[in-house]
PDB file of N, CA and C in Angstrom:
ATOM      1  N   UNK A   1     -22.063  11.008 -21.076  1.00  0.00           N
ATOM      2  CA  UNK A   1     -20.801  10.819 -20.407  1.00  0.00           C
ATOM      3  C   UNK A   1     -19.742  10.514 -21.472  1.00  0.00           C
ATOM      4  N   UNK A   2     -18.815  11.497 -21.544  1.00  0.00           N
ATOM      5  CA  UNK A   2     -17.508  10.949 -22.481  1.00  0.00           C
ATOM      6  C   UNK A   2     -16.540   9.404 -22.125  1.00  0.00           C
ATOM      7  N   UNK A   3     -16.464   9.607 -20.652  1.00  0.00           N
ATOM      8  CA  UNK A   3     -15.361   8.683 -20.250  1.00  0.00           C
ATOM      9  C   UNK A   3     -16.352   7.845 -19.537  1.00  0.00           C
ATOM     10  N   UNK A   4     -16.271   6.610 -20.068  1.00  0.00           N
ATOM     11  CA  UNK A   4     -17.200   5.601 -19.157  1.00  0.00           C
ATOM     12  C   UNK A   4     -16.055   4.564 -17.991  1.00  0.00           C
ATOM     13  N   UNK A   5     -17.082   4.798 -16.796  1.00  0.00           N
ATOM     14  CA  UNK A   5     -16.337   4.483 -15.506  1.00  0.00           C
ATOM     15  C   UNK A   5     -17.017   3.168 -15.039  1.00  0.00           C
ATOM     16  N   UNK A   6     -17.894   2.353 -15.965  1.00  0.00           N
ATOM     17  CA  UNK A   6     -18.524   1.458 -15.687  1.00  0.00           C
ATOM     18  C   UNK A   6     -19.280   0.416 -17.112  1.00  0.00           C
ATOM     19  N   UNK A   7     -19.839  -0.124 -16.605  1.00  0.00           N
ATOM     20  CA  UNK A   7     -20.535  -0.940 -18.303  1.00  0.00           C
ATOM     21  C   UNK A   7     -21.732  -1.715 -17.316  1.00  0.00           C
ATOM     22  N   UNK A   8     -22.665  -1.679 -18.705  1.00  0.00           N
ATOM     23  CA  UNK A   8     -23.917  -2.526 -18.023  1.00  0.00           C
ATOM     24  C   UNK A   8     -23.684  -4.176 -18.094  1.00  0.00           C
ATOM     25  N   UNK A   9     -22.807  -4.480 -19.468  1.00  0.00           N
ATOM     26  CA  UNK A   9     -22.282  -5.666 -19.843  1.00  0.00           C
ATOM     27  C   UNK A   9     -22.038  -6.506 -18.910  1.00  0.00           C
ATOM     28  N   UNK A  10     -22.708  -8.131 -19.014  1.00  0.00           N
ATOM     29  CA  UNK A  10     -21.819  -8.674 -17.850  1.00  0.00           C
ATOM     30  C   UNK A  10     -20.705  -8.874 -17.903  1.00  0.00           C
ATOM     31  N   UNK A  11     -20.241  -9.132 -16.631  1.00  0.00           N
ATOM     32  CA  UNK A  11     -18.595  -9.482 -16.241  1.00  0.00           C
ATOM     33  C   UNK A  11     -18.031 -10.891 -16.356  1.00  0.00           C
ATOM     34  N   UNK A  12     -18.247 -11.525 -16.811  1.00  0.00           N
ATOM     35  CA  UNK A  12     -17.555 -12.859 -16.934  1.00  0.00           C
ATOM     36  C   UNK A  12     -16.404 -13.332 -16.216  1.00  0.00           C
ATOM     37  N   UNK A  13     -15.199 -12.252 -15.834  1.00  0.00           N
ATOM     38  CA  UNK A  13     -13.869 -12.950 -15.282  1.00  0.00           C
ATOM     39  C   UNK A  13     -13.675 -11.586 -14.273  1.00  0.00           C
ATOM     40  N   UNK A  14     -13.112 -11.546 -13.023  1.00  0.00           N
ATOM     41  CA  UNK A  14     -12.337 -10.472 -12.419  1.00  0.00           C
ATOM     42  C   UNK A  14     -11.213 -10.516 -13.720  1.00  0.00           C
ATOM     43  N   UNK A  15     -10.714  -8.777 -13.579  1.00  0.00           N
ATOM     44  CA  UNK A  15     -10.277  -8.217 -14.120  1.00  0.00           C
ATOM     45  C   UNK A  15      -8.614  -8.374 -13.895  1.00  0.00           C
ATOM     46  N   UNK A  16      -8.203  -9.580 -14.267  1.00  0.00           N
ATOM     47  CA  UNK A  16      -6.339 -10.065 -13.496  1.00  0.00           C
ATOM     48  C   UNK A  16      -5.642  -8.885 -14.717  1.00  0.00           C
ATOM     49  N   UNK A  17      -5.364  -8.473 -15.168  1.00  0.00           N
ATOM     50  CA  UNK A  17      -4.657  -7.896 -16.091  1.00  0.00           C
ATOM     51  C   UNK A  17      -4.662  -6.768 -15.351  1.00  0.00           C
ATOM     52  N   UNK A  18      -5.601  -6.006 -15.388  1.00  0.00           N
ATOM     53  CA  UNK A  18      -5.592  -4.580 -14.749  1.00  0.00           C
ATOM     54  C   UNK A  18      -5.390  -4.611 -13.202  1.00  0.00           C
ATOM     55  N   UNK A  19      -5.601  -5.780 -12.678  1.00  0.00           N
ATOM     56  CA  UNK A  19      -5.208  -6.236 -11.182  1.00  0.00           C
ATOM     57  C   UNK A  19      -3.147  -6.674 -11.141  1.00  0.00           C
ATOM     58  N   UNK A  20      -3.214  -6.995 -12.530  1.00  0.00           N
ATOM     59  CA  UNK A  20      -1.527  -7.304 -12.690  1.00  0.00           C
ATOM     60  C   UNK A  20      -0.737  -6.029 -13.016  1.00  0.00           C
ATOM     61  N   UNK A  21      -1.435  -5.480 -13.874  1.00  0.00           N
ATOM     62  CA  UNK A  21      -0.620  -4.061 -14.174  1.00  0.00           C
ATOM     63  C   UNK A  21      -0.394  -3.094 -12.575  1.00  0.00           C
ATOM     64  N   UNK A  22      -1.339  -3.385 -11.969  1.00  0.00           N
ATOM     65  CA  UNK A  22      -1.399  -2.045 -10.907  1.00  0.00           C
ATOM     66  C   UNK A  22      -0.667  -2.721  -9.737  1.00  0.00           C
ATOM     67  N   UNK A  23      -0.516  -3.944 -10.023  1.00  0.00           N
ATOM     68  CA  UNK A  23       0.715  -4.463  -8.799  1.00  0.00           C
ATOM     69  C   UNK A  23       1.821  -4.255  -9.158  1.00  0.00           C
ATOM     70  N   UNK A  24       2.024  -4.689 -10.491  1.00  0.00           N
ATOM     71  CA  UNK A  24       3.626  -4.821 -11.276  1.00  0.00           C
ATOM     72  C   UNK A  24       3.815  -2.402 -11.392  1.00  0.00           C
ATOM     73  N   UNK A  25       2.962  -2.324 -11.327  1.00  0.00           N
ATOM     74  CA  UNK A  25       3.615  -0.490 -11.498  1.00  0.00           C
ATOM     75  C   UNK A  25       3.807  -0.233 -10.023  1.00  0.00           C
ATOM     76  N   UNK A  26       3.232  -0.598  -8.884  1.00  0.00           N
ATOM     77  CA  UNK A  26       3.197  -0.546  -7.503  1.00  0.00           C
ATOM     78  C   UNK A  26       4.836  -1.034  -7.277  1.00  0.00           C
ATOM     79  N   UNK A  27       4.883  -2.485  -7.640  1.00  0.00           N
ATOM     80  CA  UNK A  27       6.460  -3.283  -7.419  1.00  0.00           C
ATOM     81  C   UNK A  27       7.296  -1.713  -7.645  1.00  0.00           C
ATOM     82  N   UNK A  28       7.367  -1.763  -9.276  1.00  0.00           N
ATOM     83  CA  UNK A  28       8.356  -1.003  -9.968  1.00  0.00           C
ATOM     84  C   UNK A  28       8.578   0.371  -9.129  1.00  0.00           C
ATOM     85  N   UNK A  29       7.521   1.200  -8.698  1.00  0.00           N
ATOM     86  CA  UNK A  29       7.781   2.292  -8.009  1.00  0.00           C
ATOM     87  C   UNK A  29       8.562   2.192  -6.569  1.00  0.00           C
ATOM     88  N   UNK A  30       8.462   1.112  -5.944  1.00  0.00           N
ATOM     89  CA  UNK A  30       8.619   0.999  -4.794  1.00  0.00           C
ATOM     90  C   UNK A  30      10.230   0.691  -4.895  1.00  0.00           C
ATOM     91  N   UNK A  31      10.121  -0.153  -6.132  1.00  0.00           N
ATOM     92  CA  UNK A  31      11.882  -0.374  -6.780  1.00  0.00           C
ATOM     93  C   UNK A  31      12.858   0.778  -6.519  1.00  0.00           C
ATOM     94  N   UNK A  32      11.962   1.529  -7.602  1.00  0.00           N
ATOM     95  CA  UNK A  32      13.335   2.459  -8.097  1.00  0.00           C
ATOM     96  C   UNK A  32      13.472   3.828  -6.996  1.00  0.00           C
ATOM     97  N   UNK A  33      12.616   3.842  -5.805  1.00  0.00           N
ATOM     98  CA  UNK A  33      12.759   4.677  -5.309  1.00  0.00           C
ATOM     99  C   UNK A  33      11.834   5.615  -4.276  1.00  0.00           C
ATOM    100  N   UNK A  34      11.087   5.023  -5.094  1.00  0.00           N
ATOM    101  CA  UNK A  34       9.656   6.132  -5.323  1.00  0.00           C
ATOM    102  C   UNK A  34       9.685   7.639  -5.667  1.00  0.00           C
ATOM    103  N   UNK A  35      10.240   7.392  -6.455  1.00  0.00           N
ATOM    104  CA  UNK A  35      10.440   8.778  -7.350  1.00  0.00           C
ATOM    105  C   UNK A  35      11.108  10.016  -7.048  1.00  0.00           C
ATOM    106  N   UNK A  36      11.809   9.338  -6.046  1.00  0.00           N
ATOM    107  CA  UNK A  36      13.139  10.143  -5.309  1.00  0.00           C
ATOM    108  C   UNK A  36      14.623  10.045  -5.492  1.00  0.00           C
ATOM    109  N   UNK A  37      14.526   9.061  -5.960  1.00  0.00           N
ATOM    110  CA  UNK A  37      15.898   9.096  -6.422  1.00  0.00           C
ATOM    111  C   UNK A  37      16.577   9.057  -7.897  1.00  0.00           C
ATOM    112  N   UNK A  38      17.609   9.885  -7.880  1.00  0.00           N
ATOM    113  CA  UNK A  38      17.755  10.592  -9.406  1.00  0.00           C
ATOM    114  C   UNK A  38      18.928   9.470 -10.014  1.00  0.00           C
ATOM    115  N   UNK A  39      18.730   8.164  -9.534  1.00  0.00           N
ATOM    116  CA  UNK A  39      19.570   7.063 -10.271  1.00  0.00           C
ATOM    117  C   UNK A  39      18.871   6.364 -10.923  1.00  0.00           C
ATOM    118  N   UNK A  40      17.515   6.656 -11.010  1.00  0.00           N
ATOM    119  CA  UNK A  40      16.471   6.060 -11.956  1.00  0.00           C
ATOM    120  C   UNK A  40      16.047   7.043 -13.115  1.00  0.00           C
ATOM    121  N   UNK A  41      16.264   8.118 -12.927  1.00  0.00           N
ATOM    122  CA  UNK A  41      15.760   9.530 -13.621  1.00  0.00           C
ATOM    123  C   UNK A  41      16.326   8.724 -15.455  1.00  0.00           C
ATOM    124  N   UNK A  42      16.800   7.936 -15.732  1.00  0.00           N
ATOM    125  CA  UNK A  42      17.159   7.664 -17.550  1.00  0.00           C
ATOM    126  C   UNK A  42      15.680   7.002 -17.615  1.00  0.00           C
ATOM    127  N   UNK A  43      15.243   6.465 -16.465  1.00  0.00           N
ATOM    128  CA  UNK A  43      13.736   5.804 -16.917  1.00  0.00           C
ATOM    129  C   UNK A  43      13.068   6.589 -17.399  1.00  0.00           C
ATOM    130  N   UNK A  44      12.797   7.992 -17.013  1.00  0.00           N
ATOM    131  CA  UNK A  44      11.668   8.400 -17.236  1.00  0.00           C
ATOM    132  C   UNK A  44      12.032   9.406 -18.420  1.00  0.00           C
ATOM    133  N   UNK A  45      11.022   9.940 -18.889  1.00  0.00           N
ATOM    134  CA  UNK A  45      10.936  10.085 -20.541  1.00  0.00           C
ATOM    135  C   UNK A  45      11.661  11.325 -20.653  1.00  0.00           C
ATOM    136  N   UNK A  46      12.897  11.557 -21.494  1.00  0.00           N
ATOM    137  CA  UNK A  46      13.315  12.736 -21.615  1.00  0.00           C
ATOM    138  C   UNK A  46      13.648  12.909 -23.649  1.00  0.00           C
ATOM    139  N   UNK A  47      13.199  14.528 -23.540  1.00  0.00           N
ATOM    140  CA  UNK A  47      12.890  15.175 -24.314  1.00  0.00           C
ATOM    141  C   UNK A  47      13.740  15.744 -25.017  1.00  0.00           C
ATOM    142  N   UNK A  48      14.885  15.586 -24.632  1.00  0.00           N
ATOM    143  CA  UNK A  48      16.140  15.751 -25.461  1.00  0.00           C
ATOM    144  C   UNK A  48      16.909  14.697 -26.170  1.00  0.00           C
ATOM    145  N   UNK A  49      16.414  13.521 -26.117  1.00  0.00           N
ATOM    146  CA  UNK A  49      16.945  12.911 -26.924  1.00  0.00           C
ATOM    147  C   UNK A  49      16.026  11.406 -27.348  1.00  0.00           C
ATOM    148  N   UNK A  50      16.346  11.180 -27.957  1.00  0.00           N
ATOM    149  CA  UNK A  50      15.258   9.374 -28.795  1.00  0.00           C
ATOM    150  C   UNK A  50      16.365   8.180 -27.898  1.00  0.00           C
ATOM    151  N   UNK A  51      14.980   7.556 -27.231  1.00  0.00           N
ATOM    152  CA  UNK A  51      15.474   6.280 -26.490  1.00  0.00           C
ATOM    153  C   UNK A  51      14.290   5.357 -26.545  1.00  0.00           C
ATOM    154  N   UNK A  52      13.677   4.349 -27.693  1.00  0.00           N
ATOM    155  CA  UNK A  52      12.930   4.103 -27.238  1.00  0.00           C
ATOM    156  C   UNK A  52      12.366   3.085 -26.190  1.00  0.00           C
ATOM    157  N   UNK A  53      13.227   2.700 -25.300  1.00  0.00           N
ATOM    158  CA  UNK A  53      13.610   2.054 -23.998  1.00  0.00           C
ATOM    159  C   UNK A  53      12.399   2.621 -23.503  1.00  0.00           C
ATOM    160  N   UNK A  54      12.634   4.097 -22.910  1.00  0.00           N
ATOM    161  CA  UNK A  54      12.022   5.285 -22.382  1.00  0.00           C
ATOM    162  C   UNK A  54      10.374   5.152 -22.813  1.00  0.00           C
ATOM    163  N   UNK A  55      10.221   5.109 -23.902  1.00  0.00           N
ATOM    164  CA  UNK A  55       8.919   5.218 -24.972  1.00  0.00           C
ATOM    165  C   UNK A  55       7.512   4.039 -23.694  1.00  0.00           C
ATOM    166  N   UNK A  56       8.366   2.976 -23.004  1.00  0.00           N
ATOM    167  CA  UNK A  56       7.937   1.567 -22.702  1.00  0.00           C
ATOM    168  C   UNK A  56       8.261   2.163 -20.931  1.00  0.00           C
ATOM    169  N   UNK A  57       9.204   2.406 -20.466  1.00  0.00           N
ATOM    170  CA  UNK A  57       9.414   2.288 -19.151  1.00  0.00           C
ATOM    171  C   UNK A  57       9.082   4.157 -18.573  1.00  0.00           C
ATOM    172  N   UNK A  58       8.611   4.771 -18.627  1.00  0.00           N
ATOM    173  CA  UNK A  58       8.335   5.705 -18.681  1.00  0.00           C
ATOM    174  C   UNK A  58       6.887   5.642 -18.526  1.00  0.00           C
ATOM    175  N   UNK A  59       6.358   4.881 -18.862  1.00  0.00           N
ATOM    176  CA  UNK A  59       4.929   4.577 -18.634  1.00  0.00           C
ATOM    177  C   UNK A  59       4.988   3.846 -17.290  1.00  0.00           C
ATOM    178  N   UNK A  60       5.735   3.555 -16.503  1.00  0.00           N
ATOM    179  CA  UNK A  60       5.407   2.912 -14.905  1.00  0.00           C
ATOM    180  C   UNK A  60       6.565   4.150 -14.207  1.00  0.00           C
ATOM    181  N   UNK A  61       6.804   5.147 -14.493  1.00  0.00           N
ATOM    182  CA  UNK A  61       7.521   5.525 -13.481  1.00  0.00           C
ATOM    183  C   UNK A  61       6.183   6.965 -13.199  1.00  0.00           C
ATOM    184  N   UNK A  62       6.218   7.251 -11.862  1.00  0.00           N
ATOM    185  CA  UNK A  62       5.923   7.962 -10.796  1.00  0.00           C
ATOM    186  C   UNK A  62       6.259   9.210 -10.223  1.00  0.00           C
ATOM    187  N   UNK A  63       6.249  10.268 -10.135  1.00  0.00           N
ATOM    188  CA  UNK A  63       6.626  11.086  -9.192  1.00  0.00           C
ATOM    189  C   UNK A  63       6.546  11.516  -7.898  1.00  0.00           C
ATOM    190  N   UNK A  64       5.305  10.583  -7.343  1.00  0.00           N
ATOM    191  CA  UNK A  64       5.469  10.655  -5.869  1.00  0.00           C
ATOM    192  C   UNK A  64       3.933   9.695  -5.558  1.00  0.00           C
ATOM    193  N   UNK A  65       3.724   9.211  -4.513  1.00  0.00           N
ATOM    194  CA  UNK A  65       3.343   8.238  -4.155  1.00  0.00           C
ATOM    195  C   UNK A  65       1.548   8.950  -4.440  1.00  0.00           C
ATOM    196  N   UNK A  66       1.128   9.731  -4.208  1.00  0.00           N
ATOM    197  CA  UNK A  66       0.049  10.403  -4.859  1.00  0.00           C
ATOM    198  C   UNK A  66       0.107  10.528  -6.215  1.00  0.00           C
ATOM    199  N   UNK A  67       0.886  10.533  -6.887  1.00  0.00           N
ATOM    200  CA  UNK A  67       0.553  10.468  -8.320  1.00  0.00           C
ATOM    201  C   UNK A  67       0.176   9.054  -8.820  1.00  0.00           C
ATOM    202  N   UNK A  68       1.158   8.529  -7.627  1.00  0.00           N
ATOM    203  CA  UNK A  68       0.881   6.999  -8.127  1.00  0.00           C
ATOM    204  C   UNK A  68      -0.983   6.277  -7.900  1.00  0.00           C
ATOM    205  N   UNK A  69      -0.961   6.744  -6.803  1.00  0.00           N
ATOM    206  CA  UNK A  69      -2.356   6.133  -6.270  1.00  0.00           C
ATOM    207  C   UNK A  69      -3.756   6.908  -7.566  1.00  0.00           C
ATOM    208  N   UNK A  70      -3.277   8.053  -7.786  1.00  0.00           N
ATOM    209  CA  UNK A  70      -4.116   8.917  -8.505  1.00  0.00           C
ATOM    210  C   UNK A  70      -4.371   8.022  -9.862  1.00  0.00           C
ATOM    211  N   UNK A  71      -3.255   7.833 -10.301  1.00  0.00           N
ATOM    212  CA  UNK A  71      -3.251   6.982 -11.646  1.00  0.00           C
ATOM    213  C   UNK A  71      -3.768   5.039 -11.366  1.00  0.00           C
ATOM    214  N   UNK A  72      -3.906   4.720 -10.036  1.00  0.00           N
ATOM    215  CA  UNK A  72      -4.441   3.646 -10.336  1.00  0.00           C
ATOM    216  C   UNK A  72      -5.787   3.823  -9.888  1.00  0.00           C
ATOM    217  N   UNK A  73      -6.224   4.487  -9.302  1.00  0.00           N
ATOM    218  CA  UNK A  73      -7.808   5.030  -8.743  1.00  0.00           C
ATOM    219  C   UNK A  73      -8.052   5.341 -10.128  1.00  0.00           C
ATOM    220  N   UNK A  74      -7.740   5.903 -11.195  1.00  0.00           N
ATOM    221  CA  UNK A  74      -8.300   5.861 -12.328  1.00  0.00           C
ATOM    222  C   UNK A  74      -8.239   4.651 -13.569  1.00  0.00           C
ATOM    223  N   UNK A  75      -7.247   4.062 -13.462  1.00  0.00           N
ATOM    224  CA  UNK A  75      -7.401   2.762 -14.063  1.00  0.00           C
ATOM    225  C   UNK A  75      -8.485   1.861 -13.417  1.00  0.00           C
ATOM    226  N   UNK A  76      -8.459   1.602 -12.057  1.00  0.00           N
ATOM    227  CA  UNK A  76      -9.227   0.444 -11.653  1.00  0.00           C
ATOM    228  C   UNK A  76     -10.786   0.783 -11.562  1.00  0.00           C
ATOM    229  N   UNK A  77     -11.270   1.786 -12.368  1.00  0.00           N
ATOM    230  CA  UNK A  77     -12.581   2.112 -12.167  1.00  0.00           C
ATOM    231  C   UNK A  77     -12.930   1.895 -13.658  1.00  0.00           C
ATOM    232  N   UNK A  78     -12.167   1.927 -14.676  1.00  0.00           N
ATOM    233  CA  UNK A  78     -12.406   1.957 -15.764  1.00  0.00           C
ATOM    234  C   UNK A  78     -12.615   0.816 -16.103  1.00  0.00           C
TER     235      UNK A  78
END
Protein backbone atom coordinates (compact mmCIF):
# COMPACT_ATOMS: atom_id res chain seq x y z
CA UNK A 1 0.00 0.00 0.00
CA UNK A 2 1.52 3.46 -0.94
CA UNK A 3 -0.89 5.68 1.05
CA UNK A 4 -1.50 4.37 4.51
CA UNK A 5 -5.17 4.92 5.76
CA UNK A 6 -4.47 3.44 9.12
CA UNK A 7 -1.44 2.36 11.63
CA UNK A 8 -1.09 -0.63 13.85
CA UNK A 9 0.63 1.85 16.45
CA UNK A 10 -1.24 2.63 19.47
CA UNK A 11 -3.28 5.69 19.78
CA UNK A 12 -2.57 7.48 22.82
CA UNK A 13 -4.77 10.83 22.34
CA UNK A 14 -7.98 11.40 19.88
CA UNK A 15 -6.75 13.18 17.13
CA UNK A 16 -7.88 17.28 18.23
CA UNK A 17 -5.71 18.84 15.55
CA UNK A 18 -7.08 17.07 12.61
CA UNK A 19 -10.56 17.27 14.47
CA UNK A 20 -9.59 21.27 14.67
CA UNK A 21 -8.46 21.69 11.20
CA UNK A 22 -11.68 20.06 9.66
CA UNK A 23 -13.95 22.30 11.80
CA UNK A 24 -11.94 25.55 11.37
CA UNK A 25 -11.97 24.69 7.12
CA UNK A 26 -15.84 23.72 7.61
CA UNK A 27 -16.28 27.43 9.66
CA UNK A 28 -14.20 29.16 6.85
CA UNK A 29 -16.23 27.65 3.91
CA UNK A 30 -19.45 28.27 5.29
CA UNK A 31 -17.93 31.99 5.83
CA UNK A 32 -17.02 33.01 2.67
CA UNK A 33 -19.81 31.60 0.86
CA UNK A 34 -19.39 28.30 0.03
CA UNK A 35 -17.67 28.81 -2.88
CA UNK A 36 -20.18 30.86 -4.56
CA UNK A 37 -19.46 33.90 -4.17
CA UNK A 38 -16.90 35.82 -6.25
CA UNK A 39 -16.13 38.42 -3.23
CA UNK A 40 -13.92 35.86 -1.80
CA UNK A 41 -12.37 34.71 -5.20
CA UNK A 42 -8.61 37.00 -3.99
CA UNK A 43 -8.58 33.98 -1.46
CA UNK A 44 -8.09 31.49 -3.62
CA UNK A 45 -4.82 30.91 -5.42
CA UNK A 46 -4.29 32.82 -8.56
CA UNK A 47 -1.70 32.30 -11.10
CA UNK A 48 -1.11 35.49 -12.39
CA UNK A 49 0.37 37.06 -9.90
CA UNK A 50 2.68 36.41 -6.28
CA UNK A 51 0.55 36.93 -3.10
CA UNK A 52 1.82 35.01 -0.55
CA UNK A 53 -1.37 35.63 1.61
CA UNK A 54 -2.90 33.20 -1.10
CA UNK A 55 0.15 30.58 -0.66
CA UNK A 56 -1.72 30.05 3.29
CA UNK A 57 -5.50 30.83 2.62
CA UNK A 58 -5.99 29.02 -0.47
CA UNK A 59 -5.44 25.94 1.29
CA UNK A 60 -9.09 26.21 3.15
CA UNK A 61 -10.98 27.52 0.32
CA UNK A 62 -13.51 25.10 -1.52
CA UNK A 63 -15.39 24.91 -4.57
CA UNK A 64 -18.46 23.40 -3.63
CA UNK A 65 -19.67 21.59 -0.71
CA UNK A 66 -18.58 18.06 -2.25
CA UNK A 67 -15.25 19.03 -2.71
CA UNK A 68 -15.30 20.03 0.63
CA UNK A 69 -16.57 16.80 2.26
CA UNK A 70 -14.25 14.85 -0.31
CA UNK A 71 -11.18 16.53 1.13
CA UNK A 72 -12.09 15.87 4.74
CA UNK A 73 -13.21 12.10 4.18
CA UNK A 74 -9.65 11.97 3.14
CA UNK A 75 -7.90 13.72 5.85
CA UNK A 76 -9.85 12.08 8.68
CA UNK A 77 -8.91 8.56 7.65
CA UNK A 78 -5.39 9.28 7.45
Amino acid sequence: MIIPYGTDAPVYHPPFTTIGVIVLNTVIFLATGMGHDPQYDWLALQFDQVNPLQWITAAFMHGSFGHLIGNKIGRAHV
